[in-house]
PDB file of N, CA and C in Angstrom:
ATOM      1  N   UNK A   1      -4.934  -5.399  -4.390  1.00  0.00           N
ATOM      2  CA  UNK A   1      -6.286  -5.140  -4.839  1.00  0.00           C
ATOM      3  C   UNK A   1      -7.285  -5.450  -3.731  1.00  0.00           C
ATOM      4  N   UNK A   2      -6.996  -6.388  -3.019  1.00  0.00           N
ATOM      5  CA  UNK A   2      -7.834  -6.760  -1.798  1.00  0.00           C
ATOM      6  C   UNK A   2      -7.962  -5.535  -1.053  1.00  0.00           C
ATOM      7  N   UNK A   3      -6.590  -5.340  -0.569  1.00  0.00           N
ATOM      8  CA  UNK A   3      -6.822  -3.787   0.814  1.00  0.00           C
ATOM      9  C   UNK A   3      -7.695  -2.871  -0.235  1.00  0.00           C
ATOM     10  N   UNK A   4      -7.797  -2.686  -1.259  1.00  0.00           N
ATOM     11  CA  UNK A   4      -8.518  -1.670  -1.833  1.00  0.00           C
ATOM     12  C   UNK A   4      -9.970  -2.045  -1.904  1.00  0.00           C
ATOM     13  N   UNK A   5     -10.439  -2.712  -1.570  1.00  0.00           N
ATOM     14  CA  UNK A   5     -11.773  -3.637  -1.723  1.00  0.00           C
ATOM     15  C   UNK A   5     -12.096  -3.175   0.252  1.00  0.00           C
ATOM     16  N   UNK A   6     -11.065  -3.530   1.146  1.00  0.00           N
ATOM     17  CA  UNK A   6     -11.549  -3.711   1.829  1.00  0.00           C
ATOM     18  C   UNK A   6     -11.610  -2.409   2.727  1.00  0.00           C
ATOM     19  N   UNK A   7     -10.686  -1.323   1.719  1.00  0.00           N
ATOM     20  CA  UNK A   7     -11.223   0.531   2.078  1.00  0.00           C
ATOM     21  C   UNK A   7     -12.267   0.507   1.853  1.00  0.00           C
ATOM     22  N   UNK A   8     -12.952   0.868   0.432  1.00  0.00           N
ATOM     23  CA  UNK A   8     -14.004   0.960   0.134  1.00  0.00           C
ATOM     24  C   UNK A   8     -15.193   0.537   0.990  1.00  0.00           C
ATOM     25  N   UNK A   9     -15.140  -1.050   1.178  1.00  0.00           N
ATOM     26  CA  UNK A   9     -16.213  -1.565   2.534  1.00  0.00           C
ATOM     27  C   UNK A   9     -15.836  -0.720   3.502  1.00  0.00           C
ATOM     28  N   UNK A  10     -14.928  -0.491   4.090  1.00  0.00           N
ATOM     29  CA  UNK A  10     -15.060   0.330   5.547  1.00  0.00           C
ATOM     30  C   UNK A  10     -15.234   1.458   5.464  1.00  0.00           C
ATOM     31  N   UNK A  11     -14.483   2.389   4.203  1.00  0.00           N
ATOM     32  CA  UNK A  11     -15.384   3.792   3.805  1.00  0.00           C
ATOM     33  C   UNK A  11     -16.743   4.085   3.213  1.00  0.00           C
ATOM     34  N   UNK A  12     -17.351   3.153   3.120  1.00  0.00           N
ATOM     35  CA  UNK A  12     -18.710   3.163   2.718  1.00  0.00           C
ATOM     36  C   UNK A  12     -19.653   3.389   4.365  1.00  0.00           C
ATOM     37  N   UNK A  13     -19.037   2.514   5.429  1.00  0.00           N
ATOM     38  CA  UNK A  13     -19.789   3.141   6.169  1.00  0.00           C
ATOM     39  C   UNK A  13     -19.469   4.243   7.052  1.00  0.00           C
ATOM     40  N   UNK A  14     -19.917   4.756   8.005  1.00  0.00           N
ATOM     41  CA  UNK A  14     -19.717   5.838   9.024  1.00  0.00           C
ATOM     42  C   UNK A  14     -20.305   6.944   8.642  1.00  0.00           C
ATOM     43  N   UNK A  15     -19.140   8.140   8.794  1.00  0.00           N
ATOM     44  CA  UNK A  15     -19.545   9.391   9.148  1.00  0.00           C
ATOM     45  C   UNK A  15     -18.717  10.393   7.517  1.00  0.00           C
ATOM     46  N   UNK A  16     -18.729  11.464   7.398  1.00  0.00           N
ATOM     47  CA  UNK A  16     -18.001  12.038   6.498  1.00  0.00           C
ATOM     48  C   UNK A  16     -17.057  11.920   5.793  1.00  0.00           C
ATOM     49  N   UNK A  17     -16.892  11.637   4.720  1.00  0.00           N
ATOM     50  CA  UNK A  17     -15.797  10.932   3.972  1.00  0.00           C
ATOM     51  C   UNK A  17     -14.770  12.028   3.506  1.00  0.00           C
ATOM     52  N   UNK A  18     -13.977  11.336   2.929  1.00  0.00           N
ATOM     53  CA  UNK A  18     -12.630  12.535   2.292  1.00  0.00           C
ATOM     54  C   UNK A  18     -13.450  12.417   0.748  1.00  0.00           C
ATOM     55  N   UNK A  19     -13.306  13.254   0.018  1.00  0.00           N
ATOM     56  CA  UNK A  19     -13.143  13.524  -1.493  1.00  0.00           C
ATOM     57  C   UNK A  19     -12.265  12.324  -1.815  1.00  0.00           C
ATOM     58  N   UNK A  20     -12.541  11.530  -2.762  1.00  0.00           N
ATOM     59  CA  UNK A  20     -12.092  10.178  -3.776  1.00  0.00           C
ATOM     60  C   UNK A  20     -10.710  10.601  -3.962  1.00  0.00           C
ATOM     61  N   UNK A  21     -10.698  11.464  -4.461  1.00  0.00           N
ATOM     62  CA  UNK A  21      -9.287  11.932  -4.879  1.00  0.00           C
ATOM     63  C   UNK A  21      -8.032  11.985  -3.404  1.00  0.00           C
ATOM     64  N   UNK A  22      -8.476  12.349  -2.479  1.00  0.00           N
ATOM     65  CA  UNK A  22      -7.680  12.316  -1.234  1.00  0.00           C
ATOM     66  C   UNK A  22      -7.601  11.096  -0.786  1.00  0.00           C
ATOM     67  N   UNK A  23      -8.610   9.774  -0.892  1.00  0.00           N
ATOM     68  CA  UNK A  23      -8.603   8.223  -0.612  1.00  0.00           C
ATOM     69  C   UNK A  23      -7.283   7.822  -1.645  1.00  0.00           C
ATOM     70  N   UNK A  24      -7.885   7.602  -3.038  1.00  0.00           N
ATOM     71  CA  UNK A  24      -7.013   7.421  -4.331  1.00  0.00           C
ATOM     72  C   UNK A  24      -5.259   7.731  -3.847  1.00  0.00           C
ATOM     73  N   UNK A  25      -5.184   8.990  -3.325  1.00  0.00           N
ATOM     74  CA  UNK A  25      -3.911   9.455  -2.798  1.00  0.00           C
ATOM     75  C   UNK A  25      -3.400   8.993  -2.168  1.00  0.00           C
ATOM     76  N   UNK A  26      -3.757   8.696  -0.969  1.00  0.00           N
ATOM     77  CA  UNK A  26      -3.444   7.828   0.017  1.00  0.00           C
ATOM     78  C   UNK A  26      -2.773   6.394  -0.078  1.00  0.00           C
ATOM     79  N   UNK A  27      -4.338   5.497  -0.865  1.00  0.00           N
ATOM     80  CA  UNK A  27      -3.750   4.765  -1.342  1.00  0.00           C
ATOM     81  C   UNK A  27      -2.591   4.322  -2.536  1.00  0.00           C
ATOM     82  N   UNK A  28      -2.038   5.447  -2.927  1.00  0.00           N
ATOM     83  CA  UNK A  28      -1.208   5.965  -4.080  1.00  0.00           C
ATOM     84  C   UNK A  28       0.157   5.692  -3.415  1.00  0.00           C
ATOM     85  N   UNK A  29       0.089   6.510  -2.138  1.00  0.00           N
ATOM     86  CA  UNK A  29       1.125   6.218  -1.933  1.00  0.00           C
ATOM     87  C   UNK A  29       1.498   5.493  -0.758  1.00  0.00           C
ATOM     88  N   UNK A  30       0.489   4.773  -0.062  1.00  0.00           N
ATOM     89  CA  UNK A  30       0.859   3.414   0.936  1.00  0.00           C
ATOM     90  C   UNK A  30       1.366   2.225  -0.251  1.00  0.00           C
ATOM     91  N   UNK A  31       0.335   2.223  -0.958  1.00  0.00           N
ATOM     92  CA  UNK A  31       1.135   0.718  -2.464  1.00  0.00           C
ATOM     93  C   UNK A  31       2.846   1.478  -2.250  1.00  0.00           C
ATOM     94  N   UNK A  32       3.253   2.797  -2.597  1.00  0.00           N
ATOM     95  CA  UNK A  32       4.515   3.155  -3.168  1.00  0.00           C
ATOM     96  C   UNK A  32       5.499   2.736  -1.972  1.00  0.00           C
ATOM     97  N   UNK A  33       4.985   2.872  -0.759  1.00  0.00           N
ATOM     98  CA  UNK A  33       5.461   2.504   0.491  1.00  0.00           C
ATOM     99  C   UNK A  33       5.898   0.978   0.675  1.00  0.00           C
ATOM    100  N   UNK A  34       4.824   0.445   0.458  1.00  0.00           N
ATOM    101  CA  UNK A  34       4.508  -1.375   0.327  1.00  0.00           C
ATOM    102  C   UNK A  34       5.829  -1.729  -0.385  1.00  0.00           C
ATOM    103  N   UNK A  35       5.458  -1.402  -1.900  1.00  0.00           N
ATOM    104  CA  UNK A  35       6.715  -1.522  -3.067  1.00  0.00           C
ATOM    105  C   UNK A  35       7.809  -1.311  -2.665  1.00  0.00           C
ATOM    106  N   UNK A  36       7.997  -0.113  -1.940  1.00  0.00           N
ATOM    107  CA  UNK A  36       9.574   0.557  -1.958  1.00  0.00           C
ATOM    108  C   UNK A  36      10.295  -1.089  -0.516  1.00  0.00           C
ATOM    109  N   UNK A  37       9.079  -0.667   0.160  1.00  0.00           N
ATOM    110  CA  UNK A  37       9.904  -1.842   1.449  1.00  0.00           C
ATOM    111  C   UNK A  37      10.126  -3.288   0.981  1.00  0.00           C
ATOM    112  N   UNK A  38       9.099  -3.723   0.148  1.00  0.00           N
ATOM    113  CA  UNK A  38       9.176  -5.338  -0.496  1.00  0.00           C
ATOM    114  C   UNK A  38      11.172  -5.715  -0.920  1.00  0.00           C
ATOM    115  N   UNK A  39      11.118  -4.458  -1.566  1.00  0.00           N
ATOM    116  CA  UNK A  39      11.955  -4.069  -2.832  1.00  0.00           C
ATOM    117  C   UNK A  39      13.609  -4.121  -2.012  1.00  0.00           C
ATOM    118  N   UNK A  40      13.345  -3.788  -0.804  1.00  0.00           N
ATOM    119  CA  UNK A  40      14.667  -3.496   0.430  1.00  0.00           C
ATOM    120  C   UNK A  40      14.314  -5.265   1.055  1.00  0.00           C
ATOM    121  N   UNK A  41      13.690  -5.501   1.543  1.00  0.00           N
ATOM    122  CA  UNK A  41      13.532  -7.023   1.791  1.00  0.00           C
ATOM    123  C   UNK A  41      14.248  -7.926   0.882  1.00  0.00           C
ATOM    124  N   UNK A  42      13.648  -8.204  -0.733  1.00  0.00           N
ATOM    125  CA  UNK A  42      14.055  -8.660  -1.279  1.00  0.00           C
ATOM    126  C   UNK A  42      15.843  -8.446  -1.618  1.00  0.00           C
ATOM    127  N   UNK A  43      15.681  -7.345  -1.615  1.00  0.00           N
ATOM    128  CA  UNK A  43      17.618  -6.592  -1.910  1.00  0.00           C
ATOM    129  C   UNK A  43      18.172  -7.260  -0.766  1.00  0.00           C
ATOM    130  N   UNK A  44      17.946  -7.370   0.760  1.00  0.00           N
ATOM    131  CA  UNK A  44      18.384  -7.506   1.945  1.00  0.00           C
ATOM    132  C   UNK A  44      18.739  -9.054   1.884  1.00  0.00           C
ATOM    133  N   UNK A  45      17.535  -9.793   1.833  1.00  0.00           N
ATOM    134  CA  UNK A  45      17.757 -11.458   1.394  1.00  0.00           C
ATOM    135  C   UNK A  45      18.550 -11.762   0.487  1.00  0.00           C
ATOM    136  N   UNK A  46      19.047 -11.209  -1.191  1.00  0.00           N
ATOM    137  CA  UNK A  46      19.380 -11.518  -1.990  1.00  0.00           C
ATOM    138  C   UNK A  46      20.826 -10.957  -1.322  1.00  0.00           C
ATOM    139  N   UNK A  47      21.606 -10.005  -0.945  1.00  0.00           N
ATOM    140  CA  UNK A  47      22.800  -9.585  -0.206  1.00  0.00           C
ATOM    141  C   UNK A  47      23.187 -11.161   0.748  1.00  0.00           C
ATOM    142  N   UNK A  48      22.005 -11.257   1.881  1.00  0.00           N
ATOM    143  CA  UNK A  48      22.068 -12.044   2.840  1.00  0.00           C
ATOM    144  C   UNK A  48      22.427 -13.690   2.126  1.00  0.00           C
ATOM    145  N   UNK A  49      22.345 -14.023   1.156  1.00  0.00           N
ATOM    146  CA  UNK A  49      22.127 -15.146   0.465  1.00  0.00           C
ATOM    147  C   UNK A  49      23.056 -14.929  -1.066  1.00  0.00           C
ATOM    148  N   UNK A  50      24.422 -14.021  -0.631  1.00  0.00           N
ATOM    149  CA  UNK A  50      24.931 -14.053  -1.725  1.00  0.00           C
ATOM    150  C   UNK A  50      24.439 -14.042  -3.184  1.00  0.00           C
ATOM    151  N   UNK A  51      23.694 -13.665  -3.766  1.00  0.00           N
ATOM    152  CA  UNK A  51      22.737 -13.477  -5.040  1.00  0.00           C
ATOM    153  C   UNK A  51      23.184 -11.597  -5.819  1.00  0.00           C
ATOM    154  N   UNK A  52      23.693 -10.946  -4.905  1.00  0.00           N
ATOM    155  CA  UNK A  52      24.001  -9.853  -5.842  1.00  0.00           C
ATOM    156  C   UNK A  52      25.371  -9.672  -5.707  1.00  0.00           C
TER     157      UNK A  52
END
C-alpha cells in the first residue's frame, strides 16, 4: 500500500500522465510479480530448511 501512495506522489507531479487505468495496470501486475517471487523465496527456504 505504501509503493502505491508513493506512485501517486510522484505521478502527481511532472509532465503527461498515462490514463488511471494504464497506472492501476501496471500496478496490477508488479504486486502479481512481487507475490509470485515472495511465494518462490518462501517455497525455496521451506525446501532449503526441510519444511516441505
Amino acid at each position: 500500500m505504501a509503493s502505491l501512495m508513493l506512485l501517486m506522489t510522484i505521478s502527481a507531479c511532472g509532465g503527461p500522465q498515462d490514463p488511471a487505468a494504464n497506472q492501476v495496470n501496471r500496478l496490477l501486475v508488479g504486486d502479481y510479480k512481487i507475490d509470485r517471487i515472495l511465494k518462490e523465496i518462501t517455497h525455496h527456504e521451506q525446501d532449503r530448511n526441510g519444511l516441505v
